[in-house]
N, C-alpha and C. Protein backbone atom coordinates (compact mmCIF):
# COMPACT_ATOMS: atom_id res chain seq x y z
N UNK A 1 52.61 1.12 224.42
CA UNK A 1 54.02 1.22 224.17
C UNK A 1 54.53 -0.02 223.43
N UNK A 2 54.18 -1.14 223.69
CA UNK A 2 54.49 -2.40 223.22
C UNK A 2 54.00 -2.77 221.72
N UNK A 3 52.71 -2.14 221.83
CA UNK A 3 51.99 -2.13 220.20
C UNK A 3 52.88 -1.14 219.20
N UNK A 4 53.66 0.25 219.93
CA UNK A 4 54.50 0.82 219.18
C UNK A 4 55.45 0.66 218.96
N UNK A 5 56.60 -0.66 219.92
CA UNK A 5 57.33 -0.62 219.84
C UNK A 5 57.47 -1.82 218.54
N UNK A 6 56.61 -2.53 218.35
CA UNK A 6 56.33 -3.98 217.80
C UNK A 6 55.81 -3.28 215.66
N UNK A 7 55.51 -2.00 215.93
CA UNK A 7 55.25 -0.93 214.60
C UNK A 7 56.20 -1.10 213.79
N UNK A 8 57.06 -0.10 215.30
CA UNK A 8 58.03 0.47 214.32
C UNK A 8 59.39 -0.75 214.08
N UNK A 9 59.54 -1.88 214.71
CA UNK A 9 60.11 -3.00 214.48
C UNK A 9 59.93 -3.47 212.92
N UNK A 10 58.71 -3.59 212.44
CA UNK A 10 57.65 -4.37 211.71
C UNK A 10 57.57 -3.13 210.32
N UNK A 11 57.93 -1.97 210.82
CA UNK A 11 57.92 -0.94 209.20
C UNK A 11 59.89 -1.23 209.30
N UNK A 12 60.66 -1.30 209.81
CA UNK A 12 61.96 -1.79 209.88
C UNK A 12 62.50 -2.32 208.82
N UNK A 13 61.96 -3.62 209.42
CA UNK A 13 61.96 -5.11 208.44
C UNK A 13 61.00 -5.01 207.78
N UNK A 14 60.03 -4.46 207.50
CA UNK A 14 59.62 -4.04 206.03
C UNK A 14 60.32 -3.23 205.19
N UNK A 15 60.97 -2.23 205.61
CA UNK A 15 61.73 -1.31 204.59
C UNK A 15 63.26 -2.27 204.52
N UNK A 16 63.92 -2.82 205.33
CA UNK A 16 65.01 -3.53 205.18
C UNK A 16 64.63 -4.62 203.72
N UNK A 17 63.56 -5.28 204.01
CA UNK A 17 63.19 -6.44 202.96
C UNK A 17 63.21 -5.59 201.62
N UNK A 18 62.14 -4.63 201.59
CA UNK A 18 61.87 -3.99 200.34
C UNK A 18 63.05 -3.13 199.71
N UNK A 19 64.08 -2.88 200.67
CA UNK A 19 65.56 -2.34 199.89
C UNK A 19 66.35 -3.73 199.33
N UNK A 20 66.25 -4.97 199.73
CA UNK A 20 66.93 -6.50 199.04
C UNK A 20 66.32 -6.12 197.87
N UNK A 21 64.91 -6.54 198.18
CA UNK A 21 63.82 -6.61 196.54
C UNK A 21 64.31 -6.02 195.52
N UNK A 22 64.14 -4.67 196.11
CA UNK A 22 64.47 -3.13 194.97
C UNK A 22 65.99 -3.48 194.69
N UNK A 23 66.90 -3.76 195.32
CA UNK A 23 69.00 -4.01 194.65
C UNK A 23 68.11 -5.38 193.47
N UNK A 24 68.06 -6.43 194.00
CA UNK A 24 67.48 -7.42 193.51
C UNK A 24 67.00 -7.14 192.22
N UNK A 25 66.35 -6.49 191.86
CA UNK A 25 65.37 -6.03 190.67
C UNK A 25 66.11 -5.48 189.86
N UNK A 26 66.76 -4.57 190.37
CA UNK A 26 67.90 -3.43 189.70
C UNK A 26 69.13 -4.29 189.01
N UNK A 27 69.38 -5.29 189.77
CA UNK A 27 70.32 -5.45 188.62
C UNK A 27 69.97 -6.33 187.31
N UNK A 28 69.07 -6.87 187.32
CA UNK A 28 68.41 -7.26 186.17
C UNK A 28 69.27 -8.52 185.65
N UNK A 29 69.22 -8.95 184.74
CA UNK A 29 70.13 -10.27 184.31
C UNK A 29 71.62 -9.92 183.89
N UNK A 30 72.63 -10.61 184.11
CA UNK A 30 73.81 -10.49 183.74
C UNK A 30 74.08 -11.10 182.60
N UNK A 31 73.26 -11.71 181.66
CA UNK A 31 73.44 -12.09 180.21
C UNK A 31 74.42 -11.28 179.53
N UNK A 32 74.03 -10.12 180.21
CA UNK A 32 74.77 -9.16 178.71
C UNK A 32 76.67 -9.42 179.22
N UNK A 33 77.06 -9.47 180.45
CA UNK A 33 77.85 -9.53 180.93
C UNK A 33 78.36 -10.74 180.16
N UNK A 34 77.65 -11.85 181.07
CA UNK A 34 78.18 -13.21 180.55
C UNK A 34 78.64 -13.02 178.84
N UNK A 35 77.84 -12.59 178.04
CA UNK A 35 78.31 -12.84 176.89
C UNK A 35 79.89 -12.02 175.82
N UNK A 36 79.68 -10.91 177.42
CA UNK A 36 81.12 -10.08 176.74
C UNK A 36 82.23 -10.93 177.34
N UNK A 37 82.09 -11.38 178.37
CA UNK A 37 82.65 -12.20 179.61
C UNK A 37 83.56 -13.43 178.62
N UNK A 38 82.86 -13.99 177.80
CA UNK A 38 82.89 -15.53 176.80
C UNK A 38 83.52 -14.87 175.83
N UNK A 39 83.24 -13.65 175.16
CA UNK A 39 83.95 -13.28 173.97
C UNK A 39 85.47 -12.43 174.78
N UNK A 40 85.56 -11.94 176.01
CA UNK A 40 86.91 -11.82 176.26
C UNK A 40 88.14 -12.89 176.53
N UNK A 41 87.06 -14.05 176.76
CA UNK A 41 87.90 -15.19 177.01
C UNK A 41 88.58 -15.58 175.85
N UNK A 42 87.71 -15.76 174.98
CA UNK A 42 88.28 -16.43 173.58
C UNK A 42 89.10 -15.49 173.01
N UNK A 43 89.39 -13.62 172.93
CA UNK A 43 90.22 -12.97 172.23
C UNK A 43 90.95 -13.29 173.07
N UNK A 44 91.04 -13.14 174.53
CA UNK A 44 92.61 -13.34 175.11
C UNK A 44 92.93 -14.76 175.02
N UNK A 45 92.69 -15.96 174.81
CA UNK A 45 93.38 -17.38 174.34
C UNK A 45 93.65 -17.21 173.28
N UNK A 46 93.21 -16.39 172.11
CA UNK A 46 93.85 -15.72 170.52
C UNK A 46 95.21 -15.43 171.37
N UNK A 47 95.08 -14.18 172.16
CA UNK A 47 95.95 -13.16 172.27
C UNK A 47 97.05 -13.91 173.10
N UNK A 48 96.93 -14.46 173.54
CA UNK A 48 98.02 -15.60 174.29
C UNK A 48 98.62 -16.15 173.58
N UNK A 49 97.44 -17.32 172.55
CA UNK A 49 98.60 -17.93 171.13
C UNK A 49 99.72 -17.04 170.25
N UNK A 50 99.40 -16.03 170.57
CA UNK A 50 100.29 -14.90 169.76
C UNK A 50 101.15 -14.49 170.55
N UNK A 51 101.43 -14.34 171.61
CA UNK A 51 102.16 -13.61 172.85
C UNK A 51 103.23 -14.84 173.02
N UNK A 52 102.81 -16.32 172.82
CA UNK A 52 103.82 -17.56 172.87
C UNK A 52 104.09 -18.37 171.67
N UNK A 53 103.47 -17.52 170.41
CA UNK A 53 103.77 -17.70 169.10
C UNK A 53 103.84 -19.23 168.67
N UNK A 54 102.55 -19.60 169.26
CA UNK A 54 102.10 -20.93 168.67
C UNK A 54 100.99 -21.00 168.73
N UNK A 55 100.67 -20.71 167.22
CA UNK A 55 99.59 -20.73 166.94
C UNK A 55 99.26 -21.59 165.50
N UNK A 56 98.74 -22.44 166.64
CA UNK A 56 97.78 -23.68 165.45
C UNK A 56 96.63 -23.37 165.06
N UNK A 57 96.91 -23.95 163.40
CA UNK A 57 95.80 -23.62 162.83
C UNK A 57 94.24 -24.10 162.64
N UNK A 58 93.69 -25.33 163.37
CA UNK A 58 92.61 -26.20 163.84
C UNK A 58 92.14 -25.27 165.50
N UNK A 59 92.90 -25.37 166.09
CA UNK A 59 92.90 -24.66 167.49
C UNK A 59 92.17 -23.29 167.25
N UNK A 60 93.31 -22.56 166.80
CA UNK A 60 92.84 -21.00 166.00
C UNK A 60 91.51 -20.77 165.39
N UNK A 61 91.17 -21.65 164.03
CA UNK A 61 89.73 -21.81 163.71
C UNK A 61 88.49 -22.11 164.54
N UNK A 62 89.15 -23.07 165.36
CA UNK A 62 88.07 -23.48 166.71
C UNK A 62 87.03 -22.57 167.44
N UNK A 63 88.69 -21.39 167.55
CA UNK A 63 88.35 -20.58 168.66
C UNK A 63 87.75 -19.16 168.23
N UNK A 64 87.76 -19.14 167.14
CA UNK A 64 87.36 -18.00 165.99
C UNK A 64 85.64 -18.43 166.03
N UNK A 65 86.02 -19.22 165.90
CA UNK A 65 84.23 -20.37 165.29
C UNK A 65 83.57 -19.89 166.49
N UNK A 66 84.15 -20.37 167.80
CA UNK A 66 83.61 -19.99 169.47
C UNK A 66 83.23 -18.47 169.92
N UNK A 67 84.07 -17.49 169.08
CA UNK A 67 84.22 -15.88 169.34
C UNK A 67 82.40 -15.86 168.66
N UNK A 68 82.76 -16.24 167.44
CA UNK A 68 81.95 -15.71 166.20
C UNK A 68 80.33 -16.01 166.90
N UNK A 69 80.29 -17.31 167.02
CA UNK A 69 79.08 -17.77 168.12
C UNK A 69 78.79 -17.22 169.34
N UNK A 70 79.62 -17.12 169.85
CA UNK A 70 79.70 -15.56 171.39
C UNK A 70 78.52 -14.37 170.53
N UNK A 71 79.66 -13.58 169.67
CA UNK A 71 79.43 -12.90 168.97
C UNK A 71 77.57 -12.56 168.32
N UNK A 72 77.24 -13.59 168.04
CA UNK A 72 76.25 -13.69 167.27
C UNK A 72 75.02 -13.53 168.67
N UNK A 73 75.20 -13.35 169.53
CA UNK A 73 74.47 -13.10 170.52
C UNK A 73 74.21 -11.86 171.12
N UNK A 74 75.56 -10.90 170.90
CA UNK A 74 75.00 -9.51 171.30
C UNK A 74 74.11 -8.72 171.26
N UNK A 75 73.56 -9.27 169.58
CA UNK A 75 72.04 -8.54 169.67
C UNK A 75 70.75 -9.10 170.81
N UNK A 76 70.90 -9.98 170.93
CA UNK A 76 70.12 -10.63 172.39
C UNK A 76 70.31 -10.20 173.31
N UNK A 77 71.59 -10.23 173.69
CA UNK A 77 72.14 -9.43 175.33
C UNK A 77 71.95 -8.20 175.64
N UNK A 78 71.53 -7.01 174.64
CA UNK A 78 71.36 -6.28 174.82
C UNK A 78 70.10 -5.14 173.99
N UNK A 79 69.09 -6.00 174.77
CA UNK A 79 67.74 -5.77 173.66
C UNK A 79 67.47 -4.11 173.42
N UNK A 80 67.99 -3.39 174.38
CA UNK A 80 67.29 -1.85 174.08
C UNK A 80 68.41 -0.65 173.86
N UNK A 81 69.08 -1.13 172.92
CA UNK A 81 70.57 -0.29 172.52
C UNK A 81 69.80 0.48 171.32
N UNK A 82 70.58 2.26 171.17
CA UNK A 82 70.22 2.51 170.12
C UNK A 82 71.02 1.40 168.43
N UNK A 83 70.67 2.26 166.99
CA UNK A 83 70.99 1.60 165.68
C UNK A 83 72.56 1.51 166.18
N UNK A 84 73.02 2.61 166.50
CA UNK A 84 74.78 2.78 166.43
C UNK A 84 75.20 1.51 167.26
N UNK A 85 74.76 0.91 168.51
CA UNK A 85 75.73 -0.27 168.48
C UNK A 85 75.21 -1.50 167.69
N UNK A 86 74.05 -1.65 167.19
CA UNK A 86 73.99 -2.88 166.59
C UNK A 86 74.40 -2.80 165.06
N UNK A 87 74.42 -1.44 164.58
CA UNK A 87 75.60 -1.33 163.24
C UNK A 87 76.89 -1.77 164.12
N UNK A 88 77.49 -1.45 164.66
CA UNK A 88 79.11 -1.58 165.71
C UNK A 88 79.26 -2.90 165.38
N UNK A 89 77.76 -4.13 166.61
CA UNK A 89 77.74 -5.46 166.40
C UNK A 89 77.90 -6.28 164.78
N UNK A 90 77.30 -5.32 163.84
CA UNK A 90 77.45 -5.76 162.77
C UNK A 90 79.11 -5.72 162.13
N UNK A 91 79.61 -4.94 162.84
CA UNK A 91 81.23 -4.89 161.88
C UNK A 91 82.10 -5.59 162.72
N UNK A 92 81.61 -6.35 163.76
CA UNK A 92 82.56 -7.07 164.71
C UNK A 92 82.33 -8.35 163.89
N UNK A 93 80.40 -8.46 163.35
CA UNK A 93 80.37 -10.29 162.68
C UNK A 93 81.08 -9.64 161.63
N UNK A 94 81.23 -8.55 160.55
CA UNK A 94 82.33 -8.92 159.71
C UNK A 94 83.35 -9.31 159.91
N UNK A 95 83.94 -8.38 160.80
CA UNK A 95 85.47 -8.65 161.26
C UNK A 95 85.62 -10.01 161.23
N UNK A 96 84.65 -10.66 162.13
CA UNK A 96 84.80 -12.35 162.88
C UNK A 96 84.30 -12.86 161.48
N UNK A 97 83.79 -12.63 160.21
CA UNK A 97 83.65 -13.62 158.93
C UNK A 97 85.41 -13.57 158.41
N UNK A 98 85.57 -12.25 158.20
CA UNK A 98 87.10 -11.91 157.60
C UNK A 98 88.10 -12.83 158.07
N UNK A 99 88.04 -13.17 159.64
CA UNK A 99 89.27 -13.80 160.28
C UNK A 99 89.04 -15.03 159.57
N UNK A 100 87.86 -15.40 160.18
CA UNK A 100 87.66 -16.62 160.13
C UNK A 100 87.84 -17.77 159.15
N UNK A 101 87.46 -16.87 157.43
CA UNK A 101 87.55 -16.81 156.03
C UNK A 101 89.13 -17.05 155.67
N UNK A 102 90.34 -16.20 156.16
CA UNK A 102 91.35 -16.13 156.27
C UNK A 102 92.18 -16.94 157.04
N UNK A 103 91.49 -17.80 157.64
CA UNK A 103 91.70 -19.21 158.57
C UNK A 103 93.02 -19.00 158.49
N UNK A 104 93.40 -17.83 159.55
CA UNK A 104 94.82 -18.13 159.83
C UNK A 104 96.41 -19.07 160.53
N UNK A 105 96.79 -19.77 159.91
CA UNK A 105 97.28 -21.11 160.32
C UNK A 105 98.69 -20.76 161.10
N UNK A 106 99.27 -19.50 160.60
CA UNK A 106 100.34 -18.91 161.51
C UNK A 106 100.14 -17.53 162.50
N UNK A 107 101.32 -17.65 163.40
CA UNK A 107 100.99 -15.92 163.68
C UNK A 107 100.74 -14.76 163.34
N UNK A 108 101.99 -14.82 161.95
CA UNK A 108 101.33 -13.68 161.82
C UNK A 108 100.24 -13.17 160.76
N UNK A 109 100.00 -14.24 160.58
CA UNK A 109 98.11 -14.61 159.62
C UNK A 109 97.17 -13.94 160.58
N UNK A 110 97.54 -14.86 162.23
CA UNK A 110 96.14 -14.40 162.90
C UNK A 110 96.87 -13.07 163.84
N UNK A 111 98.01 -12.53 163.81
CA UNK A 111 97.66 -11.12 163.81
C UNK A 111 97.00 -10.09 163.08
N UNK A 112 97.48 -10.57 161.57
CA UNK A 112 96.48 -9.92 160.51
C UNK A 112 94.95 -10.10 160.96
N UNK A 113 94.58 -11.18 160.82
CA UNK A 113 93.06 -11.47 160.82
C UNK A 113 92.38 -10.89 162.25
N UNK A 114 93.29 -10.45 163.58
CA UNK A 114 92.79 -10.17 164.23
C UNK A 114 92.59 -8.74 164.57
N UNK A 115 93.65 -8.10 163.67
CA UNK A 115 93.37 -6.29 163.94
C UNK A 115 91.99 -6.27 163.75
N UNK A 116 91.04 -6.43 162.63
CA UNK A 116 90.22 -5.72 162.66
C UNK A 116 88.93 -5.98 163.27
N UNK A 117 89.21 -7.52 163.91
CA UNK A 117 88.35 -7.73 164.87
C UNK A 117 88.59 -6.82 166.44
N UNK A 118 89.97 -6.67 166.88
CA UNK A 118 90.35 -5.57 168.38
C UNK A 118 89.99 -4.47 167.27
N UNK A 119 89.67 -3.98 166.57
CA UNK A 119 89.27 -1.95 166.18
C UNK A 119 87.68 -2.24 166.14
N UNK A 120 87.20 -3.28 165.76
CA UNK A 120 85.77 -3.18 165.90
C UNK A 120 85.31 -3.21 167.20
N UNK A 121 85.96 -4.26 168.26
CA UNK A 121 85.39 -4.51 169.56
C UNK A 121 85.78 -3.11 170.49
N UNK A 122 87.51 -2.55 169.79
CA UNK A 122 87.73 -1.08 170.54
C UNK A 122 86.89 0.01 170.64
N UNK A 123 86.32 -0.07 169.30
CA UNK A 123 85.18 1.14 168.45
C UNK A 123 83.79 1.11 169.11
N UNK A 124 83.63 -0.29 169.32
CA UNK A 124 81.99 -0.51 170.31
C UNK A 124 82.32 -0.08 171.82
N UNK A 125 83.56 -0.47 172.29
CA UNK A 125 83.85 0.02 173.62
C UNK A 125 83.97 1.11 173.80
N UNK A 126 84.72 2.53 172.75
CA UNK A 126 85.00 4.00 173.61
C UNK A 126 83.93 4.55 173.55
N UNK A 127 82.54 4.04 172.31
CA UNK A 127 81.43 4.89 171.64
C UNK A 127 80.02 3.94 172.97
N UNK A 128 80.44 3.18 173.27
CA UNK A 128 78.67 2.79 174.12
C UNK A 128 79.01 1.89 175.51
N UNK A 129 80.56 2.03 175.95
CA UNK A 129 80.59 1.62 177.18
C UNK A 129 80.50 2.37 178.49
């Protein structure tokens, strides 16, 4: 009785351990997270300078420069996507050359410069999120 009771204790906490392992495994790295995580930060400090309509133009470039570098990582973060989002990724680095090129020094410069960076990042979000 003691040898069975000491079993089924022992397949227990074996199946308890091996369900941690298996969550553990499953979620795999949060890279891809982190890196949407960094590029939401930097559009909403855009989207703030615009919401309190001061927007400097050194600051602005900074933070464009910071998106664009975010940016340039998605193809890493997400190694096994079909062509359609890494064409997507590709019209977000246009978008982010366009702004950036257009080094917008007022508001409503970097509202311009920023539509077509929010329709590219909108366009990757309704089609592969």
């Amino acid at each position: 009785m003691r040898a069975l009771l000491l079993i089924v204790l022992g397949l227990a906490v074996g199946a308890m351990g091996a369900t941690f392992a298996f969550s553990a495994l499953r979620q795999g790295t949060p890279y891809h997270r982190g890196v949407m995580a960094v590029m939401q930060h930097h559009v909403g400090v855009l989207r703030n300078s615009l919401r309190s309509q001061q927007c400097d133009g050194p600051a602005t470039a900074a933070r464009l420069a910071r998106l664009t570098s975010a940016a340039a990582d998605i193809e890493e973060a997400f190694p096994s996507m079909d062509k359609g989002f890494y064409d997507a990724a590709r019209q977000l680095d246009t978008a982010l050359a366009g702004a950036t090129k257009a080094a917008p020094a007022t508001c409503a410069a970097l509202t311009v410069a920023l539509k077509p960076v929010s329709d590219a990042c909108q366009s990757c979000h309704q089609n592969f999120r």
